[in-house]
N, C-alpha and C. Protein backbone atom coordinates (compact mmCIF):
# COMPACT_ATOMS: atom_id res chain seq x y z
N UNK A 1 0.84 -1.17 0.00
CA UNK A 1 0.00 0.00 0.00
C UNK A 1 0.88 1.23 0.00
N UNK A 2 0.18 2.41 -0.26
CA UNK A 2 0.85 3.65 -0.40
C UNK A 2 1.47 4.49 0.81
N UNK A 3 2.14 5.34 1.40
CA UNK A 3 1.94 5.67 2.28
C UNK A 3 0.98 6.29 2.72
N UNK A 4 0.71 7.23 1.93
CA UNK A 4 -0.58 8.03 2.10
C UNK A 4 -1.74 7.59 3.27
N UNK A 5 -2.47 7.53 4.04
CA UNK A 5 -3.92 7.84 4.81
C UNK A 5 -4.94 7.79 4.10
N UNK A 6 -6.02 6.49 3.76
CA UNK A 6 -6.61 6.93 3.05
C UNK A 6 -8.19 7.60 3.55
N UNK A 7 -7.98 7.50 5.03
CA UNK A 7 -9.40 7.76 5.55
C UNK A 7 -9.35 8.97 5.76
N UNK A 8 -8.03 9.79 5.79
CA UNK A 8 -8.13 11.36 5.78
C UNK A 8 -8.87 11.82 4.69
N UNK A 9 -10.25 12.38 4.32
CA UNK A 9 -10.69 13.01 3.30
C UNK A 9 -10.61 14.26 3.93
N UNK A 10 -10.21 15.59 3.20
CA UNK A 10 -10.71 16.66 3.31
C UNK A 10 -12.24 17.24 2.68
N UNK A 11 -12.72 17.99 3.24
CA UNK A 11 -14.13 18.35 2.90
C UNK A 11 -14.12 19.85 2.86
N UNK A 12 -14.39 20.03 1.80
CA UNK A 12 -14.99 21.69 1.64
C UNK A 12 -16.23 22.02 1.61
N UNK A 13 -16.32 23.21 2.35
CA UNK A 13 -18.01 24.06 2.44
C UNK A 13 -18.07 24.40 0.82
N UNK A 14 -19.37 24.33 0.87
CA UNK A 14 -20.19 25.05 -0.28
C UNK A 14 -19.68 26.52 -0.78
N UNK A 15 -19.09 26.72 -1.35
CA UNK A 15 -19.60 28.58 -1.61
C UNK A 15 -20.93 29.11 -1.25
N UNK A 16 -20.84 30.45 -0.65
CA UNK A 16 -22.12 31.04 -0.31
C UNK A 16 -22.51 31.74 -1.38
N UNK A 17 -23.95 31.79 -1.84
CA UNK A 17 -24.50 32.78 -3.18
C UNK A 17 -24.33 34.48 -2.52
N UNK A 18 -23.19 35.20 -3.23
CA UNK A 18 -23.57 36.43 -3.19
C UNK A 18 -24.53 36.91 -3.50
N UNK A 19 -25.35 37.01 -3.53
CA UNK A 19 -26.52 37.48 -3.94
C UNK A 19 -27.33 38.12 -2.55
N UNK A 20 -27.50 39.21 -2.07
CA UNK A 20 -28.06 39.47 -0.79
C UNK A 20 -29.93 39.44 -0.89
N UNK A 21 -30.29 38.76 0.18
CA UNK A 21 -31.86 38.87 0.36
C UNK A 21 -32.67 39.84 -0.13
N UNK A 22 -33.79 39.99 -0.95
CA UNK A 22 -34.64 41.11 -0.99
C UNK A 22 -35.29 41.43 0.04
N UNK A 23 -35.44 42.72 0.59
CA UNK A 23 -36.14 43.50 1.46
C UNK A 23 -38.10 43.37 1.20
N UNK A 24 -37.58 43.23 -0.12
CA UNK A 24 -39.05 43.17 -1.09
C UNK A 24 -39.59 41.97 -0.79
N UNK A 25 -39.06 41.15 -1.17
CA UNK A 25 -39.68 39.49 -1.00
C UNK A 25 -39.87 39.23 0.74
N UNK A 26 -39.14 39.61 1.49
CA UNK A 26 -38.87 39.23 2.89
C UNK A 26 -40.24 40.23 3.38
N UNK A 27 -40.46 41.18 3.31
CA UNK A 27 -41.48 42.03 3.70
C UNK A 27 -42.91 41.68 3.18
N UNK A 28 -43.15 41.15 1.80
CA UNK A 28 -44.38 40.41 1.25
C UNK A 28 -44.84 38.72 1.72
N UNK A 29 -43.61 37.79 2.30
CA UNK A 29 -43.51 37.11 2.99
C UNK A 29 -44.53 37.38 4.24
N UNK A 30 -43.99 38.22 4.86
CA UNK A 30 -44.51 38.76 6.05
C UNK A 30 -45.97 39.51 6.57
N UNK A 31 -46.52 40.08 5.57
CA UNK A 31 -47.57 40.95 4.91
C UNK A 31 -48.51 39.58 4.58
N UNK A 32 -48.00 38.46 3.54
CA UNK A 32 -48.84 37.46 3.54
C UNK A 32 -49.51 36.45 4.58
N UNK A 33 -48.37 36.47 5.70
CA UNK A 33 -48.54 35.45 6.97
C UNK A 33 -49.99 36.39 7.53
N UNK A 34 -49.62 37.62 7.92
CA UNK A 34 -50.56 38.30 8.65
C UNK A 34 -52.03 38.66 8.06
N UNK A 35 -52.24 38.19 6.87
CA UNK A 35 -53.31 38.37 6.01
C UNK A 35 -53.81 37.04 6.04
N UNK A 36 -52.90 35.96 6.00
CA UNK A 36 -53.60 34.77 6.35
C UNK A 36 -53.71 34.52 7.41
N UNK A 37 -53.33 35.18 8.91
CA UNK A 37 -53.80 34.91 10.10
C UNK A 37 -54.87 35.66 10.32
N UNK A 38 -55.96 36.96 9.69
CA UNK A 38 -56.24 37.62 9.83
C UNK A 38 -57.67 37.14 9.38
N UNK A 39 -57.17 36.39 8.41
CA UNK A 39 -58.30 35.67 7.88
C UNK A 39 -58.96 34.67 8.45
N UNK A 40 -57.98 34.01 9.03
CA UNK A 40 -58.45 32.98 10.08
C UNK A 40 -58.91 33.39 11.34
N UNK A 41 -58.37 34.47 12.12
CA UNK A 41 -59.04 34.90 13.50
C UNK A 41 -60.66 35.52 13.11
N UNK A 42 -60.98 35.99 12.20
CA UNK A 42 -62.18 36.14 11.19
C UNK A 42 -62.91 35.40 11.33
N UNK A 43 -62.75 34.12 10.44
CA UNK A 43 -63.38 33.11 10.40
C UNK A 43 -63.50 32.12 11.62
N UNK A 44 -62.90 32.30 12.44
CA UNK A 44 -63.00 31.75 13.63
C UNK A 44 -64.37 32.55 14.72
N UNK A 45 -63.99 33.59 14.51
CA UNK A 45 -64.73 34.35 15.41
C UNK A 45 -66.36 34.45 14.88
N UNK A 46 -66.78 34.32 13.53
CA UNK A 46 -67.73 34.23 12.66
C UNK A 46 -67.70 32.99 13.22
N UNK A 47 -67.20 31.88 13.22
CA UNK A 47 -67.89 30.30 13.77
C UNK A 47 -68.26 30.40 15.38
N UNK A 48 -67.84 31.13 15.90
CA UNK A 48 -68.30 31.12 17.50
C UNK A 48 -69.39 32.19 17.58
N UNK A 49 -69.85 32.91 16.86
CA UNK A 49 -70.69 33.77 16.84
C UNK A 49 -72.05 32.99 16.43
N UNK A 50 -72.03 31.71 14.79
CA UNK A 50 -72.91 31.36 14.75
C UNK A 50 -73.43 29.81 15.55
N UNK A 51 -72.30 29.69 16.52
CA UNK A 51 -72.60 28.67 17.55
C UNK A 51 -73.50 28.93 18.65
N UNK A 52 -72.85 30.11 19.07
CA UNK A 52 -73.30 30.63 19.81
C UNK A 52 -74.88 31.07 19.90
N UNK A 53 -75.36 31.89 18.56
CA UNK A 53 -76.72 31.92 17.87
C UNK A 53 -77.80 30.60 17.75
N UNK A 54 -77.01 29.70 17.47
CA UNK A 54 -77.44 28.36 17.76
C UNK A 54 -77.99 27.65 19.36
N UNK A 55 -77.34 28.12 19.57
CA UNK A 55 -77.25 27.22 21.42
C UNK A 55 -78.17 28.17 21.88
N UNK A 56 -78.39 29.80 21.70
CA UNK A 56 -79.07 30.55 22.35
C UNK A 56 -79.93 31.12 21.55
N UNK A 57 -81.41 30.60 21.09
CA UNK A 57 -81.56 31.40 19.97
C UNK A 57 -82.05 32.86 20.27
N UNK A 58 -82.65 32.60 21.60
CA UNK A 58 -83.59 33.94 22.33
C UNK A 58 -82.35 35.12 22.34
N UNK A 59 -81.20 34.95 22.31
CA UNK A 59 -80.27 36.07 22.68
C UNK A 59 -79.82 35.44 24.14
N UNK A 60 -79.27 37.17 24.89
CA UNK A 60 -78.62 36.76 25.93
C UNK A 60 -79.48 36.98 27.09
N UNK A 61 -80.02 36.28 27.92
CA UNK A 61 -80.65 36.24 29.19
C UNK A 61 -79.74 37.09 30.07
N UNK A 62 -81.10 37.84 31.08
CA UNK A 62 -80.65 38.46 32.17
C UNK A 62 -79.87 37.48 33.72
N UNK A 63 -79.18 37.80 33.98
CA UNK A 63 -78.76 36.68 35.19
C UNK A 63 -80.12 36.38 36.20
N UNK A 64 -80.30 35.28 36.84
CA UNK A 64 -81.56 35.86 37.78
C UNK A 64 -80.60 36.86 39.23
N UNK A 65 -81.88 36.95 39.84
CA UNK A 65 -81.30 38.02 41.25
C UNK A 65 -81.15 36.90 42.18
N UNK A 66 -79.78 37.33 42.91
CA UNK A 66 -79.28 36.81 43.88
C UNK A 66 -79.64 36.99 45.17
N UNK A 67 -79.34 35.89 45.66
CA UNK A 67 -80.20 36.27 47.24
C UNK A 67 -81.98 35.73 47.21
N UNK A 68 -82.06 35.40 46.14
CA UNK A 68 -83.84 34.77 46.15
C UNK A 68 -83.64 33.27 45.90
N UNK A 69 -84.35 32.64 46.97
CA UNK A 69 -84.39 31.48 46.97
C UNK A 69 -85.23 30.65 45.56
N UNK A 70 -84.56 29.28 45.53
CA UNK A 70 -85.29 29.04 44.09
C UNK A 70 -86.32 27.91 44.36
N UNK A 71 -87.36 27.39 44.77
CA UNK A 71 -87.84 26.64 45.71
C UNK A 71 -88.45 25.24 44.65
N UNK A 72 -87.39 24.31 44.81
CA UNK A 72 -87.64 22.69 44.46
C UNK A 72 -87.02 22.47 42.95
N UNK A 73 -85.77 23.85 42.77
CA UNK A 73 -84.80 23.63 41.73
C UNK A 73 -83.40 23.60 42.27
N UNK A 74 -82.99 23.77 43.35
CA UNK A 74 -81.85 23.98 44.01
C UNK A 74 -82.10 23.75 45.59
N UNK A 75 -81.23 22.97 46.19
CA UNK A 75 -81.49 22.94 47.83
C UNK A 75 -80.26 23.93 48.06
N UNK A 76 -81.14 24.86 48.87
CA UNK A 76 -80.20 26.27 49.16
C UNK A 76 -79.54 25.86 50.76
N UNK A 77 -79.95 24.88 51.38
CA UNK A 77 -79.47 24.96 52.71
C UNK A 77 -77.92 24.72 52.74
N UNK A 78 -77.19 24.89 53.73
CA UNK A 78 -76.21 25.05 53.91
C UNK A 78 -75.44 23.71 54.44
N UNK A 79 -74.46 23.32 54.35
CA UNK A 79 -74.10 22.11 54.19
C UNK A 79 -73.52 22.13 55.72
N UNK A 80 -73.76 21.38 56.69
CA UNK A 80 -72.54 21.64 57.99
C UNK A 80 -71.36 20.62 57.74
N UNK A 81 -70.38 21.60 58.09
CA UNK A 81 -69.06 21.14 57.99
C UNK A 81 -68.76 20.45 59.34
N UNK A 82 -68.16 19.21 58.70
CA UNK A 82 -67.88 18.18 59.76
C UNK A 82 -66.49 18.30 60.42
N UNK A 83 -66.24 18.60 61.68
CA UNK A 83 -65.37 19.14 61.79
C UNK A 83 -64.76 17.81 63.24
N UNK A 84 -65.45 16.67 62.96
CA UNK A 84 -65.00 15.55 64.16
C UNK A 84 -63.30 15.02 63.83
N UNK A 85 -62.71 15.50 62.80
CA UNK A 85 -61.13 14.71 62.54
C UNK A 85 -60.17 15.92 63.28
N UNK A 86 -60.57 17.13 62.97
CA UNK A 86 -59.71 18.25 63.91
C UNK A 86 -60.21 18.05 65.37
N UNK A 87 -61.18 17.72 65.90
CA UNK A 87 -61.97 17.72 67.19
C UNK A 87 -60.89 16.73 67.88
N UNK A 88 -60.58 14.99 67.06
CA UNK A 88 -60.27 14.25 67.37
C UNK A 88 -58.94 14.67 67.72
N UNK A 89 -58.28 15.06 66.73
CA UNK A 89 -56.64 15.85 66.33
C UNK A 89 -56.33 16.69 67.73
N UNK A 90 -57.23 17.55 67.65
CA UNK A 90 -56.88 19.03 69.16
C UNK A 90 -56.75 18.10 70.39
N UNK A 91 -57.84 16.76 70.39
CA UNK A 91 -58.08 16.01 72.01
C UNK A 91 -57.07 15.24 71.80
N UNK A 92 -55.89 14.40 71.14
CA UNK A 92 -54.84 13.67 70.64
C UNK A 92 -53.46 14.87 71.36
N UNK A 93 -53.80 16.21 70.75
CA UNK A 93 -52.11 16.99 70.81
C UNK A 93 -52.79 17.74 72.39
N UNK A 94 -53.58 18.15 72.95
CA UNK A 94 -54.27 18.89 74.30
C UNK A 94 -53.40 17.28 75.09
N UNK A 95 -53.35 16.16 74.99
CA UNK A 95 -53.34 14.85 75.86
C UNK A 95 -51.78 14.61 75.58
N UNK A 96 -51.08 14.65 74.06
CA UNK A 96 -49.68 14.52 74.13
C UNK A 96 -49.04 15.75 75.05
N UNK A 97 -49.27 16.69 74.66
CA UNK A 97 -48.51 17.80 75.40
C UNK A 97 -49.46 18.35 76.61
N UNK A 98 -50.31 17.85 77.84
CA UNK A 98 -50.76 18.08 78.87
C UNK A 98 -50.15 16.96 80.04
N UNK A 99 -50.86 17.14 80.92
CA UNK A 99 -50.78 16.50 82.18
C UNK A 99 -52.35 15.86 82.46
N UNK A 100 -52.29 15.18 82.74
CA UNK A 100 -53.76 13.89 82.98
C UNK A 100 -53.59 12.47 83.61
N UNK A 101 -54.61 11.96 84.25
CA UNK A 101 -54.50 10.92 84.79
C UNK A 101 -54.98 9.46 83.51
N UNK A 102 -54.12 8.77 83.92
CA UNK A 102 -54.39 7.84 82.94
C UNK A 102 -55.16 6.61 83.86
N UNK A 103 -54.99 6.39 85.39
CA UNK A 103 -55.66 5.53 85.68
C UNK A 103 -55.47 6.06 87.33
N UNK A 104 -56.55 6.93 87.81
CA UNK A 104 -56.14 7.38 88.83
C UNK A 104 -56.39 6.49 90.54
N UNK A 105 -57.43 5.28 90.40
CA UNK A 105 -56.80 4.50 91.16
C UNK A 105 -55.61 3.72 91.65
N UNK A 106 -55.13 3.76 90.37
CA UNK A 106 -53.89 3.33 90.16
C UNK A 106 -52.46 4.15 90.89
N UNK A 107 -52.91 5.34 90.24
CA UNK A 107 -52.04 6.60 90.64
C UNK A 107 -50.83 7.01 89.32
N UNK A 108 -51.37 6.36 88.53
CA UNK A 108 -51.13 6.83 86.94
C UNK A 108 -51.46 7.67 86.33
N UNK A 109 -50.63 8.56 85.87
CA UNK A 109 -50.63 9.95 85.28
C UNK A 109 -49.81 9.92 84.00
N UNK A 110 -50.37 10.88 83.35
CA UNK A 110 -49.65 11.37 81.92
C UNK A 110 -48.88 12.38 82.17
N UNK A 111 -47.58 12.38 81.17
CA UNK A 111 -46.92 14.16 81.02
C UNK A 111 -46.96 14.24 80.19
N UNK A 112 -46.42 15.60 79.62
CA UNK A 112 -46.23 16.01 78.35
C UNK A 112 -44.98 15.31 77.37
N UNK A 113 -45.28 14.86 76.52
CA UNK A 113 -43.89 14.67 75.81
C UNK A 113 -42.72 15.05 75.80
N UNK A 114 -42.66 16.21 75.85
CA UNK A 114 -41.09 17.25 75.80
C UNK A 114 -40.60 16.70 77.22
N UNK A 115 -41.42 16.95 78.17
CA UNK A 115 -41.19 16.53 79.50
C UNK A 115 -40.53 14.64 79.76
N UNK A 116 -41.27 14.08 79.31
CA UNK A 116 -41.15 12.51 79.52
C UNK A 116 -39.67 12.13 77.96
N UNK A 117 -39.29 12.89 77.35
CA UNK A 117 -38.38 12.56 76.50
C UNK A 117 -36.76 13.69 77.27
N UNK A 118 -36.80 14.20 77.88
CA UNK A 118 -36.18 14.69 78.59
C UNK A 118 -35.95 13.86 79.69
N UNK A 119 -36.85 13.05 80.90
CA UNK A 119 -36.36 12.38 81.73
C UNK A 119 -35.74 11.49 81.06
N UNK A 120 -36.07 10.31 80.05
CA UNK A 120 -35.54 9.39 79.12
C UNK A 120 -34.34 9.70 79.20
N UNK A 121 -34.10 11.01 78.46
CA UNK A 121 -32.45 11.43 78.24
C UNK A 121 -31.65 11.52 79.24
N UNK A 122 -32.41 11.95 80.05
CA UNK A 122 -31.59 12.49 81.66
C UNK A 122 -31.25 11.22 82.19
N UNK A 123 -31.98 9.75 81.90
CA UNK A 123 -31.59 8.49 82.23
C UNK A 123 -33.06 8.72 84.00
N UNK A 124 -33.47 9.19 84.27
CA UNK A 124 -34.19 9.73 85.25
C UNK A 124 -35.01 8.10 85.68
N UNK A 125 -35.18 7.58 86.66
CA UNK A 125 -35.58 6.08 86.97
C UNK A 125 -37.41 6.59 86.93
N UNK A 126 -38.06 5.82 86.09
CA UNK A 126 -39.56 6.06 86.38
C UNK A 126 -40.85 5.47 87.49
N UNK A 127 -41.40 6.26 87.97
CA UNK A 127 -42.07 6.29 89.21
C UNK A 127 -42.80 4.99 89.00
N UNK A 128 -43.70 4.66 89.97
CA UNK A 128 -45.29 3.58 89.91
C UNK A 128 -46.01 3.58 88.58
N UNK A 129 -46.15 2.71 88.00
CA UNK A 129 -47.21 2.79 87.00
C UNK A 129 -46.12 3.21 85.29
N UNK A 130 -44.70 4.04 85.64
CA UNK A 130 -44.74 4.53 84.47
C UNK A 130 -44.82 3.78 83.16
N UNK A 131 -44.50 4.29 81.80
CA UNK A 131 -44.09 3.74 81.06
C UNK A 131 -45.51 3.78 80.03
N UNK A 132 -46.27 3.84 80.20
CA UNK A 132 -47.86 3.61 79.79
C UNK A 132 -47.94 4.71 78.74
């Protein structure tokens, strides 16, 4: 074989066309887009107009008045909000972080958390009953 490389190919770019863009053509380009979008927001708006004419033929109705009850087309009463999962929640965190008896024949009492994770740490020996 030759010495030569034969997988080295060199590659040349294209020549660019001198020829510079028309201002003319680039601007009628542009003039055409907006004449055909113009035409279309048109015709669009003409199709929602005669949809619209369609669905409503009477025209546009007055809203009714607010504040008047509508009696055996709508139940106007008011819905009560059930509020027993926060009720449950407040009596859960009032009992973690309070003081209470847990079995007072016993002589069993609750503390607060912060409190009872602090003796833990402190190594603190627990009274009658604790641990519960």
């Amino acid at each position: 074989m030759s010495g030569e490389d034969e997988s080295k190919v060199e590659w040349k770019t294209p020549e660019r066309e001198q020829r510079p863009v028309s201002g003319r053509r680039v601007s009628g380009v542009i003039a055409g887009a907006l004449i055909l979008f113009t035409f279309f927001v048109v015709g669009t708006w003409a199709q929602l107009q005669q949809r619209l004419k369609n669905l409503n033929p009477a025209g546009p109705s007055e809203p009714r008045e607010l504040g008047r009850a509508e009696i055996n087309i709508v139940n106007t009463g008011l819905i009560p909000l059930d509020t027993r999962a926060e009720d449950e929640k407040a009596g859960q965190q009032r009992r973690l972080h309070g003081y209470g008896w847990v079995d007072r024949d016993a002589g069993v009492v609750h503390i607060p958390i912060e409190r009872a994770i602090e003796r833990v740490v402190a190594g603190q020996p627990q009274r009658d009953g604790g641990g519960r």
